[in-house]
Protein backbone atom coordinates (compact mmCIF):
# COMPACT_ATOMS: atom_id res chain seq x y z
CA UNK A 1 134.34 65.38 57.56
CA UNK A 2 130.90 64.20 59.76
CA UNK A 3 131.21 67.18 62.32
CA UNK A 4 128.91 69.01 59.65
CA UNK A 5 126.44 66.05 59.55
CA UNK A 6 123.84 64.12 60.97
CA UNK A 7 124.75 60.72 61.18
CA UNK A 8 123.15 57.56 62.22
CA UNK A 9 124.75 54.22 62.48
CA UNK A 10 122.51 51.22 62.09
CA UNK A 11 123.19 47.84 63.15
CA UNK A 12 121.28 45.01 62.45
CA UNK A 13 121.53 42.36 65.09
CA UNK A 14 120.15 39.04 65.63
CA UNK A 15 121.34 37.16 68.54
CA UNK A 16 124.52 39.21 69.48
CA UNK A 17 124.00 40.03 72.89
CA UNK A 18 127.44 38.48 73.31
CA UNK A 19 128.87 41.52 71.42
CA UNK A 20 126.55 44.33 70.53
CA UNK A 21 127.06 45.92 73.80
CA UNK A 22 130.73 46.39 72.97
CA UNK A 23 130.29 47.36 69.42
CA UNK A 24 128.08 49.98 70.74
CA UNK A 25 130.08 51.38 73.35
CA UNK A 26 133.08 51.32 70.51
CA UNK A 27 131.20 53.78 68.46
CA UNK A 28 129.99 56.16 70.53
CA UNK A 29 133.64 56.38 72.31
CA UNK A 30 135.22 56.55 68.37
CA UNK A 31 132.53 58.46 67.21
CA UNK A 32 131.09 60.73 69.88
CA UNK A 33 128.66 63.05 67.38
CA UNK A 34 126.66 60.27 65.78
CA UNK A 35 123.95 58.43 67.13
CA UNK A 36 123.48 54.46 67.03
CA UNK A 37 120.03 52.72 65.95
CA UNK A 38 120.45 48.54 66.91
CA UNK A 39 117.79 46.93 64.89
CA UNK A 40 117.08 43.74 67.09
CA UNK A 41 116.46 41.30 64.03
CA UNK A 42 114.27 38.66 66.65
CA UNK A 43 116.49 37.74 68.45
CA UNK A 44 115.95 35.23 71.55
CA UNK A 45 118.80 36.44 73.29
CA UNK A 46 119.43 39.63 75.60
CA UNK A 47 120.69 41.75 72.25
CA UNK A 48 118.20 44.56 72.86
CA UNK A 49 118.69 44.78 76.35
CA UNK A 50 122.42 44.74 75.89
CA UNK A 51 122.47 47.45 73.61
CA UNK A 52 120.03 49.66 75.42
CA UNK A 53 122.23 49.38 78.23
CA UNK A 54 125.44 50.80 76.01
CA UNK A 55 123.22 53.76 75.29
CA UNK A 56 121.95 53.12 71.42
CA UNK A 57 118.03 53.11 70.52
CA UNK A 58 116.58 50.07 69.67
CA UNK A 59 113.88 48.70 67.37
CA UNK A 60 112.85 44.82 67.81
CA UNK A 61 111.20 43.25 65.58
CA UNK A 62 108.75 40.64 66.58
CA UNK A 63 110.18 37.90 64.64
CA UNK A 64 113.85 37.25 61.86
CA UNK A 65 113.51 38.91 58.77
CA UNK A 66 117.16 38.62 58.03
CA UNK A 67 119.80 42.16 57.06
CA UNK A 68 117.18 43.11 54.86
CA UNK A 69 114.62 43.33 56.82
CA UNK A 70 116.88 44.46 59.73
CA UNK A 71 117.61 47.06 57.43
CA UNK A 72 114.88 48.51 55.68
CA UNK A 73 113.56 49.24 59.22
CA UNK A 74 116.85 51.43 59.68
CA UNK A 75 116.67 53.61 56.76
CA UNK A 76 112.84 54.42 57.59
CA UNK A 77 114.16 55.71 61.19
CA UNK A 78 116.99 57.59 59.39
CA UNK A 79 114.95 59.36 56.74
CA UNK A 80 112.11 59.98 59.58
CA UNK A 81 114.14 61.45 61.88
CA UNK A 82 115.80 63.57 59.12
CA UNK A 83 119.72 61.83 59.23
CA UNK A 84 121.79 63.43 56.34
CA UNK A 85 123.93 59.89 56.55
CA UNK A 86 122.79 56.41 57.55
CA UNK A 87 125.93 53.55 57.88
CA UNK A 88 125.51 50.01 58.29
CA UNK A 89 127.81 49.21 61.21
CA UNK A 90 128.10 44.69 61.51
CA UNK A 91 127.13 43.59 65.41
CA UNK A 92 129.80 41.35 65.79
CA UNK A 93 132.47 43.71 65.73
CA UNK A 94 134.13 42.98 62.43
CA UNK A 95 133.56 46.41 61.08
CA UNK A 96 136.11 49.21 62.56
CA UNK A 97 134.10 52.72 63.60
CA UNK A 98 137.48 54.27 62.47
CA UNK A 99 136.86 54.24 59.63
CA UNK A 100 133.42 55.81 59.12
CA UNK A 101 134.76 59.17 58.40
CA UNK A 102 136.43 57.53 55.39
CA UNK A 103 133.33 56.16 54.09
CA UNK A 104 131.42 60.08 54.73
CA UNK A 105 134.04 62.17 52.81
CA UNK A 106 133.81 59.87 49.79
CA UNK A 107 130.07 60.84 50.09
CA UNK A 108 130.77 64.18 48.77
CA UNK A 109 131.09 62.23 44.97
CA UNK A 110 129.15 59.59 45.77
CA UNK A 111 125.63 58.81 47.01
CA UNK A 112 125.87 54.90 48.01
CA UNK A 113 130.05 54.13 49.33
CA UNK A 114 131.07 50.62 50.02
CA UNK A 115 133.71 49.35 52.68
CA UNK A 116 135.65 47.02 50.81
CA UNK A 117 137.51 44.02 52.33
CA UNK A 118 139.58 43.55 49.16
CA UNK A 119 141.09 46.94 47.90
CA UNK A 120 144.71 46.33 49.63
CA UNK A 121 143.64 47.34 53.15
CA UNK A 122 143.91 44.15 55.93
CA UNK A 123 144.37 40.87 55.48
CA UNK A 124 140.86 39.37 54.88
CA UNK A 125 140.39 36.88 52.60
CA UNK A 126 137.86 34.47 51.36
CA UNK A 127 138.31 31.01 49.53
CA UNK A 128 136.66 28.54 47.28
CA UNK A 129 133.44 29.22 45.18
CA UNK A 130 132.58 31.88 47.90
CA UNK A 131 135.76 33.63 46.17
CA UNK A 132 135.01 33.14 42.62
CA UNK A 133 131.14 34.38 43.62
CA UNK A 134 132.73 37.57 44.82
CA UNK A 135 135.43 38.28 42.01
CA UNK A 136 132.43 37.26 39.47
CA UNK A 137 129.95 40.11 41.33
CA UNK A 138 132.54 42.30 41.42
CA UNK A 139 133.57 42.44 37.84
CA UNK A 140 129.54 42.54 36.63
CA UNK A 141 128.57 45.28 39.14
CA UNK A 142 131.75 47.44 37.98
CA UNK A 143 130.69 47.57 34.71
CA UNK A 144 127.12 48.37 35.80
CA UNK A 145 128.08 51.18 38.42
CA UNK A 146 130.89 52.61 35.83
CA UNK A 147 133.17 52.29 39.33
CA UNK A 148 135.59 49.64 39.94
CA UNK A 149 134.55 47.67 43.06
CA UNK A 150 136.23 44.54 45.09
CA UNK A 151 133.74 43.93 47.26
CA UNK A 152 130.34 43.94 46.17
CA UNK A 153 129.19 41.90 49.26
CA UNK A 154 130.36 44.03 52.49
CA UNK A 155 127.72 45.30 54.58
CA UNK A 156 129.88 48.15 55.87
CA UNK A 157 128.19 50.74 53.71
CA UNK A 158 127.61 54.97 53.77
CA UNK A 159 124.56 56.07 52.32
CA UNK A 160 123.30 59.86 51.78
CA UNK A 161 119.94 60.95 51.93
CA UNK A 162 118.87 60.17 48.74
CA UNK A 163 119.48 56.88 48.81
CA UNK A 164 118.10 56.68 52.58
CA UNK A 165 114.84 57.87 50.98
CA UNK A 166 114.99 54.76 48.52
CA UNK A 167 116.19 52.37 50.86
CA UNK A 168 112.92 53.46 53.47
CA UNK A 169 110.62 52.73 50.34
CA UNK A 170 112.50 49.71 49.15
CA UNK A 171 114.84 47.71 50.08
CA UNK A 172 115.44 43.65 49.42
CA UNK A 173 114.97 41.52 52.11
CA UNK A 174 115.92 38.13 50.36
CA UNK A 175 119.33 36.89 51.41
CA UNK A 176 122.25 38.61 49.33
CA UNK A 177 118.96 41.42 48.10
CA UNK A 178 120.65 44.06 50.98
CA UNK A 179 124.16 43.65 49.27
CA UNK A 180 124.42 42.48 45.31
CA UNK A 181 120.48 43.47 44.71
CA UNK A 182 120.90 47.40 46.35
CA UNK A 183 123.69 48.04 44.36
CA UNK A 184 121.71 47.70 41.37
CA UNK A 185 118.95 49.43 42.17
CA UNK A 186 121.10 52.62 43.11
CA UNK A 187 123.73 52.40 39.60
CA UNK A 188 120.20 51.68 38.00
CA UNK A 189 118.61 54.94 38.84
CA UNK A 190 121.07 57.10 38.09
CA UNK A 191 123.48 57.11 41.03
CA UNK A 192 126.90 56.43 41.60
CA UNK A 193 128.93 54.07 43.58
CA UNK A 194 132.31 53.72 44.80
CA UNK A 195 134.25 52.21 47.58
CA UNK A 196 136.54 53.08 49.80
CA UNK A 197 139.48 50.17 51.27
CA UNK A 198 139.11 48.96 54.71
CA UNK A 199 140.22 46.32 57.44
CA UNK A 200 138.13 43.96 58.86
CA UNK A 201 138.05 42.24 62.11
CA UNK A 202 137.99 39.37 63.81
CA UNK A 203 134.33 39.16 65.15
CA UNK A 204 134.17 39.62 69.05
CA UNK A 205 131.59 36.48 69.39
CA UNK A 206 130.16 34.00 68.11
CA UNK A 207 131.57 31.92 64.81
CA UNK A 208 131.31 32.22 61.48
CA UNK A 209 129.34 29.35 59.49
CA UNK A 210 131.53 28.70 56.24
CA UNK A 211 131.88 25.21 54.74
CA UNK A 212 132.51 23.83 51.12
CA UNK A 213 128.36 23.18 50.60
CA UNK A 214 127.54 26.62 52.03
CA UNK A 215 130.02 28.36 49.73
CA UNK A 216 128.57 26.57 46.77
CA UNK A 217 125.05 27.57 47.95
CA UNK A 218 126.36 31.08 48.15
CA UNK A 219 127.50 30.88 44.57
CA UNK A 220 124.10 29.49 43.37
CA UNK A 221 122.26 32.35 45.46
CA UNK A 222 124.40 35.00 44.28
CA UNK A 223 124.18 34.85 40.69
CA UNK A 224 120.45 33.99 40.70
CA UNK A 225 119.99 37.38 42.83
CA UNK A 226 122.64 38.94 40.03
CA UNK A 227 120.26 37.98 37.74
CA UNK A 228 117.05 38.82 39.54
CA UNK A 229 118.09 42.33 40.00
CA UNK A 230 119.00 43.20 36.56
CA UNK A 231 115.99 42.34 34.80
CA UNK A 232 113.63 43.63 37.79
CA UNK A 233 112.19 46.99 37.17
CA UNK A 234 112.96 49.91 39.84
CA UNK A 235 111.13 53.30 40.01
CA UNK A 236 112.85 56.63 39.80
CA UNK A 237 114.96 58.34 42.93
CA UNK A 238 111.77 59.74 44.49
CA UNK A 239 111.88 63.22 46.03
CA UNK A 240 113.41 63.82 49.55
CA UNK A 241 110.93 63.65 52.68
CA UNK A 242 111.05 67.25 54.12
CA UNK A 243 113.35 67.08 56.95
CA UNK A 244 111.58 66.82 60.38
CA UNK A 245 111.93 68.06 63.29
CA UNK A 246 114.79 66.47 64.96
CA UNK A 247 113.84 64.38 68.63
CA UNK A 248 116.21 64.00 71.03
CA UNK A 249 118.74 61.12 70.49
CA UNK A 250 119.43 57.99 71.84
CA UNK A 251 116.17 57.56 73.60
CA UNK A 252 113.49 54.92 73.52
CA UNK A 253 112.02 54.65 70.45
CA UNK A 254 108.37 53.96 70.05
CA UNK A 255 108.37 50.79 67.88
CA UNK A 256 104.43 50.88 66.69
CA UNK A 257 105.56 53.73 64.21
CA UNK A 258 107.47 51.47 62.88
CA UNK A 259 105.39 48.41 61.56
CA UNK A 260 107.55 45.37 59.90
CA UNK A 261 108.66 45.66 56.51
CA UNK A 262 107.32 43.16 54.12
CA UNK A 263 108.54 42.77 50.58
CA UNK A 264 107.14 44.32 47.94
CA UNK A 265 105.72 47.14 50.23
């Protein structure tokens, strides 16, 4: 159920403004109660402009800083502005607003919930080392979380305010950090994950860049983050921020509160 909560979907974009206009419009027409952040990852396109115009709030940053980054940014508005749920939400469409409620109602025994790709919902598939990468993630970070997981990797992702409040303080932004690296951090500190089976999409723009030498890099990157994250040291859940008062939604937002996150900070 989500009629009970306040929920924000964030999207990180970086040079979408081919899509994030529909992707917005799809989620406030599937999902008419939540509100929609667009984190405008500096992009050199009309991506912030597009989604203004579809009726989400936008933050730009001045320059690429990758999902990480992108995302960090998100769960400081969403424990700021006192959001019970914050949900990454893809700009290119792949990622069905469907099935949010789904990924809220397994919140209720779970604090971080995953959209997976590969837990007998859809057709997607993946190939090659980028394949044995994934099966290889999944099987360590099931053991680690004490939950079986498929898809370790999916940015389609439900978090509750606990974990918004350690996402805001810290969050990865090296590449593969916001997906392999944050699950972790959250088994690590004593809370659970679990996933949920969903479809994905074709993407409404743009092309996917997949070859045989960026799967292998993929590979390489992915088990030296692996192995990054499980010998790095992480601090405690920290307390909730007292919920504040609650603005109005989906108007401008004032991007100097919001300064760009750099690691380590």
């Amino acid at each position: 159920m989500i009629a009970d909560k306040r929920i924000l979907i964030v999207i990180p974009a970086w040079n979408e403004a081919g899509s994030i206009a529909d992707v917005v419009r799809e989620v406030g027409t599937a999902l008419p109660t939540v509100d929609v952040l667009v984190v405008d990852d500096g992009s050199r396109d009309r991506t912030s402009a597009q989604a203004r115009s579809a009726g989400a709030a936008v933050l730009q940053l001045p320059y690429n800083l990758g999902v990480g980054g992108a995302m960090r940014l998100g769960y400081r508005y969403a424990r700021d502005h006192g959001y019970d749920v914050a949900i990454q939400v893809d700009a290119d469409g792949q990622h069905d607003p469907l099935f949010v409620p789904e990924l809220v109602s397994a919140l209720d025994h779970a604090d971080l919930v995953i959209g997976a790709r590969f837990a007998g919902v859809g057709d997607y598939a993946v190939r090659g080392p980028r394949k044995y990468a994934m099966s290889l993630l999944a099987g360590v970070l099931s053991r680690i979380t004490g939950s079986r997981l498929t898809d370790t990797t999916s940015g389609f992702r439900a978090a509750n305010r606990q974990v918004i409040e350690l996402f805001a303080r810290a969050y990865p932004v090296e590449y593969l950090g916001d997906t392999v690296e944050t699950v972790v951090h959250v088994a690590r500190v004593g809370l659970r994950v679990v996933q949920v089976p969903v479809a994905m999409r074709a993407r409404m723009a743009g092309t996917p860049s997949q070859s045989v030498a960026k799967a292998s890099f993929y590979l390489g990157r992915a088990m030296v983050v692996l192995g990054l994250a499980l010998v790095r040291r992480y601090e405690p859940v920290p307390k909730p921020t007292p919920r504040p008062l609650v603005p109005s939604q989906r108007q401008p937002v004032d991007t100097e509160a919001y300064p760009v996150p750099v690691q380590g900070e």
